[in-house]
Protein backbone atom coordinates (compact mmCIF):
# COMPACT_ATOMS: atom_id res chain seq x y z
CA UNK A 1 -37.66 151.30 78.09
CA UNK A 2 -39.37 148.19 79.89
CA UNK A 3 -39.12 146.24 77.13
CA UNK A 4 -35.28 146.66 76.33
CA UNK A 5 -34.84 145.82 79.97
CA UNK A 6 -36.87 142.62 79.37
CA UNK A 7 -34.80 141.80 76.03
CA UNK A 8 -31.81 142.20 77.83
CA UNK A 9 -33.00 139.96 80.73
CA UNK A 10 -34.27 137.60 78.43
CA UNK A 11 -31.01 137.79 76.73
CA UNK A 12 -28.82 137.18 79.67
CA UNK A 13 -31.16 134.08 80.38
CA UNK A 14 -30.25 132.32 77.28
CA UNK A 15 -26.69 133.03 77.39
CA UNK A 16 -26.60 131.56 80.63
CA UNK A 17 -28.66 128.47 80.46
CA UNK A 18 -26.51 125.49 79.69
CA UNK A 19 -29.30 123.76 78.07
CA UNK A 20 -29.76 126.23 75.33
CA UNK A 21 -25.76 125.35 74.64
CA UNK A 22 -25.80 125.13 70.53
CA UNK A 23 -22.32 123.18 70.86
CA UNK A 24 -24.21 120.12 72.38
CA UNK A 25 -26.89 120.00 69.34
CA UNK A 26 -23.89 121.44 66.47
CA UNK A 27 -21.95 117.60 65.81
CA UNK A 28 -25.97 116.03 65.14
CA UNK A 29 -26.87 119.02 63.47
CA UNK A 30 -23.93 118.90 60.92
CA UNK A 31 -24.49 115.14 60.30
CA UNK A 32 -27.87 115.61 59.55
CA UNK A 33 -27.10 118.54 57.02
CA UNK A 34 -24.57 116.48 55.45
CA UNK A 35 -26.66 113.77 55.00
CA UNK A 36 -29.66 116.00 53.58
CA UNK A 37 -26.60 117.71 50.98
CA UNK A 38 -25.39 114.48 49.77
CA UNK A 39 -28.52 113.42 48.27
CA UNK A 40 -28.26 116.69 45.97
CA UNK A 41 -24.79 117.78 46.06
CA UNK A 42 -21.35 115.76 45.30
CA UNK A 43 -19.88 117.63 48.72
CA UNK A 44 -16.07 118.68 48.04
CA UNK A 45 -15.07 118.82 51.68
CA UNK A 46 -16.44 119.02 55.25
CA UNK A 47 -19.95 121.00 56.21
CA UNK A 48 -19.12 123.57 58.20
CA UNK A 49 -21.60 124.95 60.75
CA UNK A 50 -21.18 127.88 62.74
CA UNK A 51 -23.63 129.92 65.14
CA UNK A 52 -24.07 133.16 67.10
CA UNK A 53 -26.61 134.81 69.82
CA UNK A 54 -28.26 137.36 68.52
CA UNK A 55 -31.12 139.51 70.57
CA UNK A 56 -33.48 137.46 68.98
CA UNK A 57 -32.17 133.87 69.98
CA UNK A 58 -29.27 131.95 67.79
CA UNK A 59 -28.79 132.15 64.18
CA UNK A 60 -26.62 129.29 62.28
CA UNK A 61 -24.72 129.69 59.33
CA UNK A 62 -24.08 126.58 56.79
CA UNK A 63 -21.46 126.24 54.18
CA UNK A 64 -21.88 122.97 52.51
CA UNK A 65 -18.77 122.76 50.18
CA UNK A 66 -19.73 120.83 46.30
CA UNK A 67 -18.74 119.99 43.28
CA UNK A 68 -21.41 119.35 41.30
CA UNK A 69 -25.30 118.78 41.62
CA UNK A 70 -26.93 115.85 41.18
CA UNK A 71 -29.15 115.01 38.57
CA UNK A 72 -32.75 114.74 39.79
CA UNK A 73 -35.53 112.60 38.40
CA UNK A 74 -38.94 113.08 38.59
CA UNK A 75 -41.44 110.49 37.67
């Protein structure tokens, strides 16, 4: 029982704190994804990026849109 009432505390806390705000990090955090799929994918529209609290903290969700792969070389 004490520990749900910790979760939840701990819960409330991060839903709270303004510095843990995801929307602040999410336009740098899509550019940098997008940058990272272009060098394997041929991207067929935007990266989307989406994100939601869970008990456990946040969890993001990526859909990176392509047409094709690229063709890697390895020397």
């Amino acid at each position: 029982m004490r520990e749900r009432i910790e979760e939840n505390r701990v819960f409330s806390i991060i839903k709270r704190d303004a510095k843990n705000d995801p929307e602040k990090i999410v336009p740098s955090l899509r550019s940098e994804i997008k940058q990272i799929a272009e060098d394997y994918l041929v991207l067929s529209g935007d990266v989307k990026l989406r994100y939601r609290l869970t008990d456990e903290g946040y969890v993001f969700m990526v859909e990176i849109p392509a047409s094709s792969i690229k063709t890697l070389f390895y020397f």
